[in-house]
Protein backbone atom coordinates (compact mmCIF):
# COMPACT_ATOMS: atom_id res chain seq x y z
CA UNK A 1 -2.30 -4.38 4.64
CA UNK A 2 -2.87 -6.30 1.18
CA UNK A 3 -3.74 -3.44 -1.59
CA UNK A 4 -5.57 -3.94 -4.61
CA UNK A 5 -6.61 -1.73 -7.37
CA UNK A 6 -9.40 -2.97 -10.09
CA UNK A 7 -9.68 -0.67 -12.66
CA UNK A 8 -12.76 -0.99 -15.11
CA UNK A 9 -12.03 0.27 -18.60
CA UNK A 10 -14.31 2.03 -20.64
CA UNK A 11 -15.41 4.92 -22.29
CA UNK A 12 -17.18 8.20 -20.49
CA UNK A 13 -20.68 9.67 -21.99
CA UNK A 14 -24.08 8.45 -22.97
CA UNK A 15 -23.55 6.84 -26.26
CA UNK A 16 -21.11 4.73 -25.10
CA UNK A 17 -23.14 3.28 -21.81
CA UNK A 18 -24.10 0.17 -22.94
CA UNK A 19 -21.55 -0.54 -25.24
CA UNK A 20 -19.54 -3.94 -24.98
CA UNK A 21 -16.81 -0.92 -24.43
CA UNK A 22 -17.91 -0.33 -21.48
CA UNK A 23 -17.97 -4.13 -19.59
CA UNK A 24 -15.27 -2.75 -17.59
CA UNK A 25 -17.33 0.48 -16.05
CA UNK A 26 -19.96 -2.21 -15.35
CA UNK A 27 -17.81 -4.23 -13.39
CA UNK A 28 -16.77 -1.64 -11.21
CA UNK A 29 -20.36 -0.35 -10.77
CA UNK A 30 -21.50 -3.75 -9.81
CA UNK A 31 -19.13 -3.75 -7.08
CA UNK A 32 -19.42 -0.66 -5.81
CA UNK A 33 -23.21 -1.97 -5.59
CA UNK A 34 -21.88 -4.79 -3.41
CA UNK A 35 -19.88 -3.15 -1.18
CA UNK A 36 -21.96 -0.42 -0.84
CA UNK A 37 -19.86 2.47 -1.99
CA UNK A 38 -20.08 5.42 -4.33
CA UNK A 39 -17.71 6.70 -7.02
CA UNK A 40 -16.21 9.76 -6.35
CA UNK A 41 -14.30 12.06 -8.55
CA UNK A 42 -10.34 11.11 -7.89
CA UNK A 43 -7.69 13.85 -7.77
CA UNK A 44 -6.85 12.54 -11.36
CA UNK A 45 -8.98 11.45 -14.40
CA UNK A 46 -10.53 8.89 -12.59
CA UNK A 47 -13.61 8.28 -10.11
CA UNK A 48 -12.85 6.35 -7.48
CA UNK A 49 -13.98 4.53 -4.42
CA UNK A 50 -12.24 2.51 -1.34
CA UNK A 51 -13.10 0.02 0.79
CA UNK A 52 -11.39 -2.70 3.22
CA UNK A 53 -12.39 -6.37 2.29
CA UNK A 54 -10.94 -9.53 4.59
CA UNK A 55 -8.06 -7.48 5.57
CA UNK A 56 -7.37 -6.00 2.05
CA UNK A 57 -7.57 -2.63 0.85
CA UNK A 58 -9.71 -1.98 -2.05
CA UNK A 59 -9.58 0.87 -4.76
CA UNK A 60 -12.37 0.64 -7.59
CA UNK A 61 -11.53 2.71 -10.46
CA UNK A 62 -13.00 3.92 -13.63
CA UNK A 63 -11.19 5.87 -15.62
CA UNK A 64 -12.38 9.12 -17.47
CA UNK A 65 -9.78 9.34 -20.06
CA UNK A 66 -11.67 7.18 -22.77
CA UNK A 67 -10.47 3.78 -23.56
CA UNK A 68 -7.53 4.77 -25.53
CA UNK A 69 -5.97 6.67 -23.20
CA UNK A 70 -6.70 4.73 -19.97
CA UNK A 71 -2.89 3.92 -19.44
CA UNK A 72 -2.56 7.21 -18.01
CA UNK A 73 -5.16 7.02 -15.34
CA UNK A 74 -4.30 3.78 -14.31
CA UNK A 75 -0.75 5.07 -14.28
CA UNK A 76 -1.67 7.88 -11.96
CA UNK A 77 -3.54 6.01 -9.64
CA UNK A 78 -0.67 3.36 -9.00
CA UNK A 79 1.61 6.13 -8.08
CA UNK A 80 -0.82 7.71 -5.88
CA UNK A 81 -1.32 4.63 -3.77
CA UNK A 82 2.19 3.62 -4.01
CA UNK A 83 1.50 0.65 -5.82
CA UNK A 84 2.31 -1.47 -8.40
CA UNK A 85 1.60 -3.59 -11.45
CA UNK A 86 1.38 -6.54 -8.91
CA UNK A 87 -1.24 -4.96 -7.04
CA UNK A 88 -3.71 -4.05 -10.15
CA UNK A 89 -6.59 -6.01 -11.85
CA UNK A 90 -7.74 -4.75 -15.40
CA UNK A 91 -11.33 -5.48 -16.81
């Protein structure tokens, strides 16, 4: 099966929320929305939430490790899955 892992960037905590900052953490909310699934605290810095799409497995991702430091989130994740660079969308 087809993986693919779209991480939304942003920055954790109320003052950032609606922040251009924080486009990516909308992005993954919105789809979560769509697909009907709820973040859910990963075993890393990271909330996280699957789903299966036309054959393809789906991980939605929002880092927690602020904006500057996302690299090592994503970076966990992709090793966790198995994955790689190929198999990731940033926003």
């Amino acid at each position: 099966m087809d993986h693919a892992i779209v991480v939304g960037l942003g920055n954790p905590g109320v003052e950032y929320e609606d922040t251009r900052h924080n486009i990516g953490f909308k992005v993954i909310d919105e789809l979560c929305k769509r697909f009907k699934k709820r973040l859910r605290s990963g075993k890393g810095d990271y909330m996280l939430a699957s789903t299966i799409a036309d054959g393809h497995q789906l991980q939605f991702v929002k880092p927690l490790t602020y904006m500057n430091n996302s690299g090592l989130a994503v970076t966990d994740v992709l090793n966790r899955f198995e994955a790689t660079e190929r198999n990731l969308v940033v926003v």
